[in-house]
N, C-alpha and C. Protein backbone atom coordinates (compact mmCIF):
# COMPACT_ATOMS: atom_id res chain seq x y z
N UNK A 1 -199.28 21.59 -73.92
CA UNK A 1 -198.21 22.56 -74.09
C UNK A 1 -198.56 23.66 -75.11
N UNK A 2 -199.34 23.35 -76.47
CA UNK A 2 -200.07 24.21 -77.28
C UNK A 2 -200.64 25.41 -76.53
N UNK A 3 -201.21 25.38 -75.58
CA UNK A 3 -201.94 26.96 -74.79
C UNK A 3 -200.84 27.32 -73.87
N UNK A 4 -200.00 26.50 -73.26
CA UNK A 4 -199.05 27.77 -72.59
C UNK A 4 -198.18 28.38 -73.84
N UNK A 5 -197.90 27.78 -74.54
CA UNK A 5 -197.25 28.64 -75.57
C UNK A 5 -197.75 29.94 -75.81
N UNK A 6 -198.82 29.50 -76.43
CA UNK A 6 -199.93 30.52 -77.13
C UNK A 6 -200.01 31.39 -76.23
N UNK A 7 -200.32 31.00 -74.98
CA UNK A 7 -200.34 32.02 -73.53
C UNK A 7 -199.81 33.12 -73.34
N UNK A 8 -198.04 32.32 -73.69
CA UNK A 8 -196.63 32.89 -73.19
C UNK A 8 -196.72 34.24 -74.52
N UNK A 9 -196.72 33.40 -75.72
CA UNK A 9 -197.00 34.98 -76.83
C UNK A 9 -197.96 36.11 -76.49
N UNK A 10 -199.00 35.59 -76.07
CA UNK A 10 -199.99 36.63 -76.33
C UNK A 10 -199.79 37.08 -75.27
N UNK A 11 -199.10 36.81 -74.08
CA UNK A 11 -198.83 37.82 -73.16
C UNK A 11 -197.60 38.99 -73.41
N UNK A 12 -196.82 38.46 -74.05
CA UNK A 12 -195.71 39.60 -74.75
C UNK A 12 -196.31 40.73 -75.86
N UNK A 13 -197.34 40.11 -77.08
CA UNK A 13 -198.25 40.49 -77.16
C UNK A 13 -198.68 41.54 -76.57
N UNK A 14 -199.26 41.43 -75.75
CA UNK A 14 -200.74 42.46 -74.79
C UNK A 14 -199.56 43.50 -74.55
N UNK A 15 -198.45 43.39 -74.21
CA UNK A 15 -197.56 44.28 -73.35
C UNK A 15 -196.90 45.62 -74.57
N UNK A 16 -197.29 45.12 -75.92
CA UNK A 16 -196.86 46.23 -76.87
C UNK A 16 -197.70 45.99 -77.65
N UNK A 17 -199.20 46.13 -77.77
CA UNK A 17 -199.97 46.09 -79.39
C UNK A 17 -199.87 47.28 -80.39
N UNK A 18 -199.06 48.14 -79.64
CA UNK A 18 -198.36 48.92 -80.76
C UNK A 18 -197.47 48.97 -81.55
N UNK A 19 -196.41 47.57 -81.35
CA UNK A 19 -195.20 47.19 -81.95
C UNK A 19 -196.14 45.81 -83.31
N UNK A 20 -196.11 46.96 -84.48
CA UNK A 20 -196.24 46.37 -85.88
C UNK A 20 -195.79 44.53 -85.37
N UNK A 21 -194.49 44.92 -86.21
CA UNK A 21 -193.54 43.80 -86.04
C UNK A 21 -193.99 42.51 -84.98
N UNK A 22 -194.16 42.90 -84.18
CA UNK A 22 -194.02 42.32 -82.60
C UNK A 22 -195.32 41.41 -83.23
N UNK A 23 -196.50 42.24 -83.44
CA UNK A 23 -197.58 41.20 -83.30
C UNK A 23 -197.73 40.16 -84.30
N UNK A 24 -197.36 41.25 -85.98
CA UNK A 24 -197.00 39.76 -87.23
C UNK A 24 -196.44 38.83 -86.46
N UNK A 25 -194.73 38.07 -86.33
CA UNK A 25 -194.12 37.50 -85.86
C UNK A 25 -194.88 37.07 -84.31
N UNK A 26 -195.79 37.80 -83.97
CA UNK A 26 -196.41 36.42 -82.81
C UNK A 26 -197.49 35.65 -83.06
N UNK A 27 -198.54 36.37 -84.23
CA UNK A 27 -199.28 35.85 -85.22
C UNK A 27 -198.97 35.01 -85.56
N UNK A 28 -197.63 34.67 -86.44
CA UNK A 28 -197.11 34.37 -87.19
C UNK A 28 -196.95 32.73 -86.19
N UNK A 29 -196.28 33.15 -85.04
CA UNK A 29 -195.56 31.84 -84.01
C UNK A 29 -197.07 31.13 -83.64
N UNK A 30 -198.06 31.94 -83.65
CA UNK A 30 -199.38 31.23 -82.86
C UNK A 30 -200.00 30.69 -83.62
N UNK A 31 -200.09 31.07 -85.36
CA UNK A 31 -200.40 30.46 -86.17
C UNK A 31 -199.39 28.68 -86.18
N UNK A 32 -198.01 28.85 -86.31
CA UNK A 32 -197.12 27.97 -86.27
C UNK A 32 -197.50 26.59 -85.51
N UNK A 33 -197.37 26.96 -84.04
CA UNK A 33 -198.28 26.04 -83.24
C UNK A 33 -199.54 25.33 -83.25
N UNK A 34 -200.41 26.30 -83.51
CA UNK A 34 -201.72 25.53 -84.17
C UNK A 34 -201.60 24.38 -85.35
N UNK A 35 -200.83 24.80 -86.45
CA UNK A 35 -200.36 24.16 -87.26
C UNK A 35 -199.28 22.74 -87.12
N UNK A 36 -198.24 22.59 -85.99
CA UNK A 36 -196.91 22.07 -85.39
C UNK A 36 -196.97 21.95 -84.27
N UNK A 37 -197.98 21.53 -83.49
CA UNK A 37 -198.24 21.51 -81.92
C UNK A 37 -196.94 21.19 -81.46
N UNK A 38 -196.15 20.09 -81.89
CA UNK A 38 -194.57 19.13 -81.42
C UNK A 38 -193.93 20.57 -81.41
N UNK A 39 -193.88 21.93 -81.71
CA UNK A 39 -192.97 22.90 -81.76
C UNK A 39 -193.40 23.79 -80.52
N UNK A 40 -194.59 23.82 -79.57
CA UNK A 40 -194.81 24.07 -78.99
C UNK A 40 -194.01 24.30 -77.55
N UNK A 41 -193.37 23.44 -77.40
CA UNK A 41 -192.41 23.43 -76.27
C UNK A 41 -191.02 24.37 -76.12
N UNK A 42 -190.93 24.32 -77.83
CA UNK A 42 -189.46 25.24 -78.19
C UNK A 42 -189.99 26.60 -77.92
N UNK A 43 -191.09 26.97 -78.42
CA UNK A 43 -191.48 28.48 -78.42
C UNK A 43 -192.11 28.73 -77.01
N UNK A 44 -192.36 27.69 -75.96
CA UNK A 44 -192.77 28.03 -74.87
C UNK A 44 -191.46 28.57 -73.73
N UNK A 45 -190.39 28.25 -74.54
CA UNK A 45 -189.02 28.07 -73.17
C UNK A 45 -188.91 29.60 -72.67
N UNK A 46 -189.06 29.42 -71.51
CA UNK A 46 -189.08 30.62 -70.82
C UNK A 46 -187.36 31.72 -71.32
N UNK A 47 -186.28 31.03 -72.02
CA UNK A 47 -185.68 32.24 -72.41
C UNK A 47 -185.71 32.65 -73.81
N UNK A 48 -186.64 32.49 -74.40
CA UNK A 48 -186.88 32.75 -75.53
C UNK A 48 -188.13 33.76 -75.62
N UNK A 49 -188.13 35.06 -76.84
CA UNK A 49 -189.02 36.06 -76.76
C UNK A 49 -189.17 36.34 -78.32
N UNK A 50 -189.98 36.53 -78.70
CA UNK A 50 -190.98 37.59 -79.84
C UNK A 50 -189.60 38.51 -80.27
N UNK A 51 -189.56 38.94 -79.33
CA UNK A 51 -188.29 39.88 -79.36
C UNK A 51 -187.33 39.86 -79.48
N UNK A 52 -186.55 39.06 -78.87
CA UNK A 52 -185.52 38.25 -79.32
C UNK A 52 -185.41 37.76 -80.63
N UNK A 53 -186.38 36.90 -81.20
CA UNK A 53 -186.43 36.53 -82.26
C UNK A 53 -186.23 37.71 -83.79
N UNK A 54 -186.87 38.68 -82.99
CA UNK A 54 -186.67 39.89 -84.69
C UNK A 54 -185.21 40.38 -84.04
N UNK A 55 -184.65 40.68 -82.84
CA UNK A 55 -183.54 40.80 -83.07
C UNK A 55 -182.76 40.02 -83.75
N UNK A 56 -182.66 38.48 -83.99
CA UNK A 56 -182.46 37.83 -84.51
C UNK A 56 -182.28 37.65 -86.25
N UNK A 57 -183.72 38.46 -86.53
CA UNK A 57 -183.75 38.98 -87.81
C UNK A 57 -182.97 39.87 -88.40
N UNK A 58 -182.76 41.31 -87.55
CA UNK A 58 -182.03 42.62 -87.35
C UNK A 58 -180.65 41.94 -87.35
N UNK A 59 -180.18 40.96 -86.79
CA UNK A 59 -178.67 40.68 -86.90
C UNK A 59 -178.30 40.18 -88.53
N UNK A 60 -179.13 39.15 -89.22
CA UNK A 60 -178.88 38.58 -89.90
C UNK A 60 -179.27 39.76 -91.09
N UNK A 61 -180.04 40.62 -90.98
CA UNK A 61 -180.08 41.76 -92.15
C UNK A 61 -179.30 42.55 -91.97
N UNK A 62 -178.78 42.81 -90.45
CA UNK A 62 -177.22 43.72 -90.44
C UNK A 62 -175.95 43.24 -91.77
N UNK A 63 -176.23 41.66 -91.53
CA UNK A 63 -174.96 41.30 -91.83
C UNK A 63 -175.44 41.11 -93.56
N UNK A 64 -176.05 41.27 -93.76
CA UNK A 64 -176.90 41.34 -95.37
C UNK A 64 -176.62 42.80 -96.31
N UNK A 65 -176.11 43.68 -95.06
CA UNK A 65 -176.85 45.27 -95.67
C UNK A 65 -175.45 45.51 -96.72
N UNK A 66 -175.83 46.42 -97.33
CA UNK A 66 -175.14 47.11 -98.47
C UNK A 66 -175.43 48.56 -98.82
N UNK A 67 -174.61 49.44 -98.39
CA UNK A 67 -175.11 50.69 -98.78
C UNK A 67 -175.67 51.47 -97.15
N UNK A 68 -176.32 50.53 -96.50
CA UNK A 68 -176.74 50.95 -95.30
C UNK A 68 -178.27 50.56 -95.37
N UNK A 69 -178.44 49.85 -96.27
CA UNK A 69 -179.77 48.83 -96.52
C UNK A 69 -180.14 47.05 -96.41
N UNK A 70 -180.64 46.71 -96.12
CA UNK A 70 -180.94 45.58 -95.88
C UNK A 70 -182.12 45.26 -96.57
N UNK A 71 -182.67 43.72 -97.12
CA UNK A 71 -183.81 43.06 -97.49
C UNK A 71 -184.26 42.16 -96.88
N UNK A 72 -184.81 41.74 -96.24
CA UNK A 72 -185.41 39.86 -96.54
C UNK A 72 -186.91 40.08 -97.02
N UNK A 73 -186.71 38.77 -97.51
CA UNK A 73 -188.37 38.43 -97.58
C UNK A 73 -188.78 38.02 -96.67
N UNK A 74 -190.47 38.05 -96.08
CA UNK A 74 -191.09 37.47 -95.51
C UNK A 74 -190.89 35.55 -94.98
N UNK A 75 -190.89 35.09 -96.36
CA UNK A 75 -190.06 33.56 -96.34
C UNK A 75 -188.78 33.82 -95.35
N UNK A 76 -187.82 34.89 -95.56
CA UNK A 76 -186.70 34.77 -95.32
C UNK A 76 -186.73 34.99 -93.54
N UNK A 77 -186.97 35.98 -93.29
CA UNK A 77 -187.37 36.68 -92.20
C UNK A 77 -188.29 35.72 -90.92
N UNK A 78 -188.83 35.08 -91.25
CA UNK A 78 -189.66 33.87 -90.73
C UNK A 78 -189.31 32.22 -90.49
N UNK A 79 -188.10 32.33 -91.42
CA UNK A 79 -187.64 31.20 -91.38
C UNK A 79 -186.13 31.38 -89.89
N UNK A 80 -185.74 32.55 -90.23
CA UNK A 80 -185.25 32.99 -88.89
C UNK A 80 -185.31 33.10 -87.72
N UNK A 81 -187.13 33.42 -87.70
CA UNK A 81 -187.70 33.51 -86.11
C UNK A 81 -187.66 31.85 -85.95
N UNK A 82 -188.17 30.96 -87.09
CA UNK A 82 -188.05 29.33 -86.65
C UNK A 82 -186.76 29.32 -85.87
N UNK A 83 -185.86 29.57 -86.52
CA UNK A 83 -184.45 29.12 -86.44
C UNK A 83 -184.13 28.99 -85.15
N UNK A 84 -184.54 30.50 -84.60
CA UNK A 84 -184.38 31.01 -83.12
C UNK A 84 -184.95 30.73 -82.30
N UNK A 85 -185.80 29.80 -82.41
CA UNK A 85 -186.68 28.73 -81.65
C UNK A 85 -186.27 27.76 -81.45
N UNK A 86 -185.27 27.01 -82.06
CA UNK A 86 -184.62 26.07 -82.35
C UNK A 86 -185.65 25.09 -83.33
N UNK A 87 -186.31 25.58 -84.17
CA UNK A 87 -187.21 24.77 -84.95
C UNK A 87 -186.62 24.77 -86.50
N UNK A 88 -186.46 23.64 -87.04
CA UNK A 88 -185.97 23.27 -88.48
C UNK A 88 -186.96 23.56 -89.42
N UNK A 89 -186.39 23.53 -90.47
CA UNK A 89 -187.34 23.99 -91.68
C UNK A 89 -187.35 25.46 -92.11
N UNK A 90 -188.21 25.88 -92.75
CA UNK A 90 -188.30 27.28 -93.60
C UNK A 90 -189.68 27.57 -94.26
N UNK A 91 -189.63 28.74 -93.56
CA UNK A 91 -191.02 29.47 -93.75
C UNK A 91 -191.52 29.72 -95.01
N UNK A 92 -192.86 28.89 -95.31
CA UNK A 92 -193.17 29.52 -96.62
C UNK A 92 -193.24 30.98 -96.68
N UNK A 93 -193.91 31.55 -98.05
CA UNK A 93 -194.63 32.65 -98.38
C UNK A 93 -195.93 32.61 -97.56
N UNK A 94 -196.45 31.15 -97.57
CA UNK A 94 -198.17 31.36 -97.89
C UNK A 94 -198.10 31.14 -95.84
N UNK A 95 -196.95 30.81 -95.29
CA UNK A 95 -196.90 30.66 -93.76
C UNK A 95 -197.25 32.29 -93.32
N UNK A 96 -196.08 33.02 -93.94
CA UNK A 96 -196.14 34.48 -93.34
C UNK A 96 -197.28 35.20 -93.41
N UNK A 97 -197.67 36.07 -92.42
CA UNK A 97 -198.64 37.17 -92.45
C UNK A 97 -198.51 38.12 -93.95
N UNK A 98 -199.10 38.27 -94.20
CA UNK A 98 -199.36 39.26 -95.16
C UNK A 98 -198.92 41.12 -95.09
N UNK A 99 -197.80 41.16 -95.42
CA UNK A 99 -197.02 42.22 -95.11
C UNK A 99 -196.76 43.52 -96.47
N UNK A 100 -197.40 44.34 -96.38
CA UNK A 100 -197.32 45.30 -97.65
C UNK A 100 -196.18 46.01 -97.26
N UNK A 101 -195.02 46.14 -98.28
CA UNK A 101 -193.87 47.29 -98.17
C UNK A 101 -194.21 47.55 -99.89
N UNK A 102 -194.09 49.38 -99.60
CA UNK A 102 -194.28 50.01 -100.32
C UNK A 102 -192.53 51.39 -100.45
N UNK A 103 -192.03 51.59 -101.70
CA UNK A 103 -190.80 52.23 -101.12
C UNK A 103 -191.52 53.13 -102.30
N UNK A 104 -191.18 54.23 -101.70
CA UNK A 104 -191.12 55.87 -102.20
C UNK A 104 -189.62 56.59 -102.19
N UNK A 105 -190.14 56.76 -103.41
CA UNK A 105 -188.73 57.93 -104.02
C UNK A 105 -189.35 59.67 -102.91
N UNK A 106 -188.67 60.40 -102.42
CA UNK A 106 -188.94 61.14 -101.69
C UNK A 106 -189.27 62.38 -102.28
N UNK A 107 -188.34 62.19 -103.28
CA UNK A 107 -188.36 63.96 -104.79
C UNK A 107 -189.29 63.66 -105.23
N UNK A 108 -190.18 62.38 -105.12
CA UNK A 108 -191.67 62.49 -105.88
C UNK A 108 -192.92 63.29 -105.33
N UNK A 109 -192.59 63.54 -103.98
CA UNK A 109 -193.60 64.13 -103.33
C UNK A 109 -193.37 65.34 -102.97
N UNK A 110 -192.28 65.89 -103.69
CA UNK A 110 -191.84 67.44 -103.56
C UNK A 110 -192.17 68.12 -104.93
């Protein structure tokens, strides 16, 4: 069940390698599996998506925002895509891809 999983991602994958997001979070799920083979089956179910899952994220930072801003951490954000898998537990730091956010003041570059 480990390679159709892996399969099923990297074919959602191939279909946008221009979507940032999309590929961390399938990285992220293919790493998971390798690691949790027994989780393999949840992330293989044919109604479940990559995509789905950061919407998933996007809901729960909707409901986070303040101002018209939102945060999570990486931990946070990852432990979500589990969630939406139906997989228990919580994403480390050292689980997630390695993600640089950098915020700029905008009057600095004027």
């Amino acid at each position: 069940m480990p390679q159709i999983a892996i399969q099923k991602l990297q074919a959602e994958m191939d279909k946008d390698n221009n979507d940032d997001m999309l590929q961390d979070v399938g990285n992220f799920l293919i790493d998971h599996i390798n690691k949790n083979q027994k989780d393999a089956d949840k992330i293989a179910a044919v109604d479940k998506t990559i995509m789905k899952s950061i919407e998933a994220m996007a809901s729960v930072a909707k409901a986070k925002q303040k101002n018209g801003r939102a945060r999570l951490t990486d931990s946070e954000g990852f432990t979500i895509v589990l969630k939406y898998f139906g997989i228990d537990g919580k994403a480390s730091a050292a689980q997630a891809p390695k993600v640089v956010a950098t915020e700029i003041n905008l009057d600095d570059l004027f």
